[in-house]
N, C-alpha and C. Protein backbone atom coordinates (compact mmCIF):
# COMPACT_ATOMS: atom_id res chain seq x y z
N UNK A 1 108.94 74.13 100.38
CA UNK A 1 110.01 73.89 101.33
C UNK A 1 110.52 75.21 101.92
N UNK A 2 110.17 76.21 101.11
CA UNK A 2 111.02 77.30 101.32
C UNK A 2 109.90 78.22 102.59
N UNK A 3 108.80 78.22 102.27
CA UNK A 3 107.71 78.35 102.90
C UNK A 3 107.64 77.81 104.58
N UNK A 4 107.90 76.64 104.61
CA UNK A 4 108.45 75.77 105.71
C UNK A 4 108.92 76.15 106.62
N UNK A 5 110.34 76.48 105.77
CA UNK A 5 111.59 77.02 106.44
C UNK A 5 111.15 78.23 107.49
N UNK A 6 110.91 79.51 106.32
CA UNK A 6 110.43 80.51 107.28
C UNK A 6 109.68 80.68 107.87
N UNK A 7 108.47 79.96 108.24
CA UNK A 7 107.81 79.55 109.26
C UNK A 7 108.17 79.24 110.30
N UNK A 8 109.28 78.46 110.28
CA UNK A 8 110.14 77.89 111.43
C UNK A 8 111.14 78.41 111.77
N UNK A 9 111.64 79.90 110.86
CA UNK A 9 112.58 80.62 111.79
C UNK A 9 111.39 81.63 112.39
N UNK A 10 110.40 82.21 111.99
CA UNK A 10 109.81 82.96 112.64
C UNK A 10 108.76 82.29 113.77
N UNK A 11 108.79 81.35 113.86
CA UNK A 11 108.21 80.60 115.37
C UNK A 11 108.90 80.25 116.05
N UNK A 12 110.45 80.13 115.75
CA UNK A 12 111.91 80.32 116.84
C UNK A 12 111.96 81.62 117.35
N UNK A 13 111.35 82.65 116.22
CA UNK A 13 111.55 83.90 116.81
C UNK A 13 110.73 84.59 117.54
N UNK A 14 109.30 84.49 117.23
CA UNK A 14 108.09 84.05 117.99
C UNK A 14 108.33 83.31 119.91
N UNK A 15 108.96 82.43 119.46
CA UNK A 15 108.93 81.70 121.05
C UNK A 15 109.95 82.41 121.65
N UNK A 16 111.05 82.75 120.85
CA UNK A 16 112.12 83.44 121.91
C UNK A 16 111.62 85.36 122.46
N UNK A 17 111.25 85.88 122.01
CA UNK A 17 110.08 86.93 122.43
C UNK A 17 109.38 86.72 123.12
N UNK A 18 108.60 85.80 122.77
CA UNK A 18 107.39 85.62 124.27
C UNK A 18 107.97 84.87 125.20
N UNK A 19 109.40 83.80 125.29
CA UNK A 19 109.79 83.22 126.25
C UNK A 19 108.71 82.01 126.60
N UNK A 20 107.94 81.49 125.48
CA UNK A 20 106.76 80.35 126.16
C UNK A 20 106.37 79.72 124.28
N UNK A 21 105.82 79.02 124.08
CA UNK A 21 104.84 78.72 122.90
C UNK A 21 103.62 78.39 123.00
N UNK A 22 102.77 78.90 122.47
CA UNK A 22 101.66 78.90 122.41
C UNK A 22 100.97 78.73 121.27
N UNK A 23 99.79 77.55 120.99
CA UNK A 23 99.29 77.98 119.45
C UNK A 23 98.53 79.21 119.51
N UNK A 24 98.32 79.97 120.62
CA UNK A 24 97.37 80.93 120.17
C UNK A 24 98.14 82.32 119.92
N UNK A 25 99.25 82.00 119.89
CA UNK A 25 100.45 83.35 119.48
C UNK A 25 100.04 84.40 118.60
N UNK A 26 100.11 83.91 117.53
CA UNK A 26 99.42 84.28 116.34
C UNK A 26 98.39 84.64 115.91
N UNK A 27 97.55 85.04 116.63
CA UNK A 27 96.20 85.00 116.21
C UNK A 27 95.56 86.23 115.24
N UNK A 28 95.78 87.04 115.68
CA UNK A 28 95.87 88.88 114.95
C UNK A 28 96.75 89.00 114.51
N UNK A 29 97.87 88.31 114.21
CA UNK A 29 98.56 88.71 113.46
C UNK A 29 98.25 88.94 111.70
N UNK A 30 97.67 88.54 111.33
CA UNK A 30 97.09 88.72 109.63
C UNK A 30 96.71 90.17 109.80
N UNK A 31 96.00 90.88 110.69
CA UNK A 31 95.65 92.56 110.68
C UNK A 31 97.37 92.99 110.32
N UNK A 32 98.24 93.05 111.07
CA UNK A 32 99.40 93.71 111.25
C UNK A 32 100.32 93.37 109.56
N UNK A 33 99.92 91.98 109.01
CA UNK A 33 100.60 91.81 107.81
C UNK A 33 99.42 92.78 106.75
N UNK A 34 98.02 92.50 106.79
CA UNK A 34 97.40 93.54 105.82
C UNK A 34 97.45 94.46 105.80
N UNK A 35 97.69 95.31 107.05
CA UNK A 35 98.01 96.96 107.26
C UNK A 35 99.31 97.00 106.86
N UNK A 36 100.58 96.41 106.92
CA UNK A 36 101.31 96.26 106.07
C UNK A 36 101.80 96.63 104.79
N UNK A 37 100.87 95.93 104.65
CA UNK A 37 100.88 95.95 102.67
C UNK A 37 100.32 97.52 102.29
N UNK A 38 99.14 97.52 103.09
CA UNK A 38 98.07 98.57 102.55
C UNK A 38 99.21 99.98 102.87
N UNK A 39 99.24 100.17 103.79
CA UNK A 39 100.16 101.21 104.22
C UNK A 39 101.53 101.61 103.33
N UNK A 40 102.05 100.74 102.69
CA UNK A 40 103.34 100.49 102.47
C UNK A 40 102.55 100.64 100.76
N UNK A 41 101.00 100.51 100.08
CA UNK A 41 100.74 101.15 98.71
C UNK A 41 100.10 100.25 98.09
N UNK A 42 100.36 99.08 98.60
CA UNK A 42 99.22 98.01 98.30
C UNK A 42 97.66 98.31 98.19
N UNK A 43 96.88 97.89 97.13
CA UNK A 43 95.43 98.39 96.91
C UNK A 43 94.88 97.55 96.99
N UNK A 44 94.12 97.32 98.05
CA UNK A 44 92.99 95.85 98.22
C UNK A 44 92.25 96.06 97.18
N UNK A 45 91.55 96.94 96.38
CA UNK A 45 90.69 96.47 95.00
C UNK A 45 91.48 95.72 94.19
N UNK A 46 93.05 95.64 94.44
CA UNK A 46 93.71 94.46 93.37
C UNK A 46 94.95 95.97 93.13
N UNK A 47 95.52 95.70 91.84
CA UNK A 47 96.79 96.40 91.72
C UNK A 47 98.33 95.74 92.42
N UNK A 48 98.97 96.67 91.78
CA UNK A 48 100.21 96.36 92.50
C UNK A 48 101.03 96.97 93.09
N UNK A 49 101.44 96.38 93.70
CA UNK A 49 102.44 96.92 95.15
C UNK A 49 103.64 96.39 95.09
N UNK A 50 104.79 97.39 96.24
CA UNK A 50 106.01 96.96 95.71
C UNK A 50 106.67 96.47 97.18
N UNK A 51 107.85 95.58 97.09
CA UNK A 51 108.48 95.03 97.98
C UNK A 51 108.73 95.72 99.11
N UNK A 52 109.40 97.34 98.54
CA UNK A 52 110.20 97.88 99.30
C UNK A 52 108.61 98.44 100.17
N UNK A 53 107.49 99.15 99.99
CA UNK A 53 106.35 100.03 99.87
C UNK A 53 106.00 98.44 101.59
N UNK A 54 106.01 97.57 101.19
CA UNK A 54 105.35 96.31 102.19
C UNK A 54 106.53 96.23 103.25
N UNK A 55 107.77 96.53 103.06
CA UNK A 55 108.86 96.27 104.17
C UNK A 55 108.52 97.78 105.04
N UNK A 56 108.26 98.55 104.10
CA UNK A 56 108.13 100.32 104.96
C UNK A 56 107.20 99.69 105.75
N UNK A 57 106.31 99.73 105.35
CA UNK A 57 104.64 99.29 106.25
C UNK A 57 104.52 98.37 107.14
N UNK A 58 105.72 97.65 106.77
CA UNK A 58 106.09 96.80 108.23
C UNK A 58 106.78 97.34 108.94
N UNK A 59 107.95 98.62 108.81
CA UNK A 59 108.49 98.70 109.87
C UNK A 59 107.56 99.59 110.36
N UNK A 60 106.75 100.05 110.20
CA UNK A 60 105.69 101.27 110.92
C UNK A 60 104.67 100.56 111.29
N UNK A 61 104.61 99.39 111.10
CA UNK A 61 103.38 98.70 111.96
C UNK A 61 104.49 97.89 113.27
N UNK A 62 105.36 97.56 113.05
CA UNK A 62 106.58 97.33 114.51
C UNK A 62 106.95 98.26 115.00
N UNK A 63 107.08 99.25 114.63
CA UNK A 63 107.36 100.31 115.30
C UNK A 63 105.84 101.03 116.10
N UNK A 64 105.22 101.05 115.45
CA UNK A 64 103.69 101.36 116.33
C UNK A 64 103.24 100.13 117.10
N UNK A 65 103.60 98.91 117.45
CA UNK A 65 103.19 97.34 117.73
C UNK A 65 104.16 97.73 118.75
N UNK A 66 105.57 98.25 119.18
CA UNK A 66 106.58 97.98 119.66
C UNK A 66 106.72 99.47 120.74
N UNK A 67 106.11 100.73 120.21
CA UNK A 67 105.64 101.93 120.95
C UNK A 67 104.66 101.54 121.75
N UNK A 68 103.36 100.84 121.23
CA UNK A 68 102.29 101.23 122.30
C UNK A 68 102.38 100.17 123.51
N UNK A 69 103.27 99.01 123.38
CA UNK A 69 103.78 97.99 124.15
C UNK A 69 104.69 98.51 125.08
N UNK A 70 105.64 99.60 124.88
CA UNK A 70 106.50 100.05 126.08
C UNK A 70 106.05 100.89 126.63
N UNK A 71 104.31 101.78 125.84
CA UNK A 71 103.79 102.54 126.49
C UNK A 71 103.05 101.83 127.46
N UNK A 72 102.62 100.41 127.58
CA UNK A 72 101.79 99.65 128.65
C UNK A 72 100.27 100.42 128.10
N UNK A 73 99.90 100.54 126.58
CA UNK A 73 98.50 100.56 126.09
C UNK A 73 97.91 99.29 126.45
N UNK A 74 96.78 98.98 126.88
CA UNK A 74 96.31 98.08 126.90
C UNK A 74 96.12 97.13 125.29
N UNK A 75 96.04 96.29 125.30
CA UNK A 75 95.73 95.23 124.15
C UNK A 75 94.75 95.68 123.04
N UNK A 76 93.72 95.23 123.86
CA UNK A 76 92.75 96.14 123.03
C UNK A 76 92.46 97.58 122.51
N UNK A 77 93.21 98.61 122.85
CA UNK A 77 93.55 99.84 122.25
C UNK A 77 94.12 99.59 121.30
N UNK A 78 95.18 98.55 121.09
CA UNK A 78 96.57 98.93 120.18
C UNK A 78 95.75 97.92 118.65
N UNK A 79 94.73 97.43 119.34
CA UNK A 79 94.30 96.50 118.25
C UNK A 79 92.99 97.90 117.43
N UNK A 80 92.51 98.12 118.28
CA UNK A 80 91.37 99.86 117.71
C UNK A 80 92.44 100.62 117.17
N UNK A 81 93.69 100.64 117.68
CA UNK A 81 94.46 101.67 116.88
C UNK A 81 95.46 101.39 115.30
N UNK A 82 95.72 100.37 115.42
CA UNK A 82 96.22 99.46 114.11
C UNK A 82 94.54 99.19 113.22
N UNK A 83 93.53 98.92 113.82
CA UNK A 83 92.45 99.06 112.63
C UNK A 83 92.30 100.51 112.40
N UNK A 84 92.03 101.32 113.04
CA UNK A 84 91.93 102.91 112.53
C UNK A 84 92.79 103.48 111.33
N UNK A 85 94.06 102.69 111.89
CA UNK A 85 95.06 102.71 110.69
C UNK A 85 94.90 102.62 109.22
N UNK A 86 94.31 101.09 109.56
CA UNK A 86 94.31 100.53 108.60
C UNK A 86 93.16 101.08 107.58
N UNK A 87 92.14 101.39 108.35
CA UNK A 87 90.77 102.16 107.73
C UNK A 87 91.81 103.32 106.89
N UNK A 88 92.28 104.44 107.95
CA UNK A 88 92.57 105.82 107.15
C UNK A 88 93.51 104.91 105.84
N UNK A 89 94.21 104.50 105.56
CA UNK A 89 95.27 103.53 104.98
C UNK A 89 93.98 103.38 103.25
N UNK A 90 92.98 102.56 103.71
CA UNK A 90 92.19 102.39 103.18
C UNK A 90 91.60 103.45 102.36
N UNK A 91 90.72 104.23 103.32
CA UNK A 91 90.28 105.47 102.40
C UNK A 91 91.20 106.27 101.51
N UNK A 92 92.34 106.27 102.17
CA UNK A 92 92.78 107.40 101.68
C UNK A 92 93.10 106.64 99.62
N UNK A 93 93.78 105.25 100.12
CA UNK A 93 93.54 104.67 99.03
C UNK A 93 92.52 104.55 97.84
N UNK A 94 91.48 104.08 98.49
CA UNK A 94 90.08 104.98 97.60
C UNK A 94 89.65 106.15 97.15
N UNK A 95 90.05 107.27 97.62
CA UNK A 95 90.00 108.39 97.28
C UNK A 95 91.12 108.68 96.30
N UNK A 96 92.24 108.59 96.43
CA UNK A 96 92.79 108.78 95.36
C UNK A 96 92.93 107.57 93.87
N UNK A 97 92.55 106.80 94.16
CA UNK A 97 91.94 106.25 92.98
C UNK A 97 90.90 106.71 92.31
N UNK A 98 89.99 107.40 93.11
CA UNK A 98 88.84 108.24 92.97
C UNK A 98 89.07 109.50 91.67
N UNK A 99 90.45 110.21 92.26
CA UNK A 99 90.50 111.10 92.00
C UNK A 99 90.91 111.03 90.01
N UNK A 100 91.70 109.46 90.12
CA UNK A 100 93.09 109.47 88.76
C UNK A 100 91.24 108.55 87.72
């Protein structure tokens, strides 16, 4: 139920942003929640990550989502540039697991 809920405030919030609804709103959005996590200390080989580490990584993926949009980047840049991210995000993660 609870699940529900916030679904349905964030597709109120969703439609009031774009000013329209669309099912195809959403579509890339899962990149922007995994870079997220990863960024914010999350380890895709598994491990754990912390609340606060996934809220950072969100505001730096809105804040980079919300820069290259008032810069008028085209779409497809900002999507090469949130995966690049997410890659360095990645390695760098591997490597220092590497290291311990």
């Amino acid at each position: 139920a609870i699940n529900g809920l916030v679904v349905a405030i964030a597709a109120l919030i969703l439609s009031s942003r774009l000013g329209a609804g669309s099912p195809s709103a959403g579509n890339i959005a899962e990149l922007d929640a995994i870079a997220a996590c990863v960024i914010g200390g999350t380890s895709l080989a598994g491990g754990v990550g912390s609340v606060a580490g996934a809220v950072m990584g969100a505001f730096i993926m809105a804040s980079l989502d919300n820069g290259m949009s008032m810069m008028d980047v085209p779409t497809f840049w900002q999507y090469i540039v949130k995966g690049a991210i997410l890659l360095l995000a990645v390695w760098m993660d591997s490597a220092t697991k590497r290291r311990s």
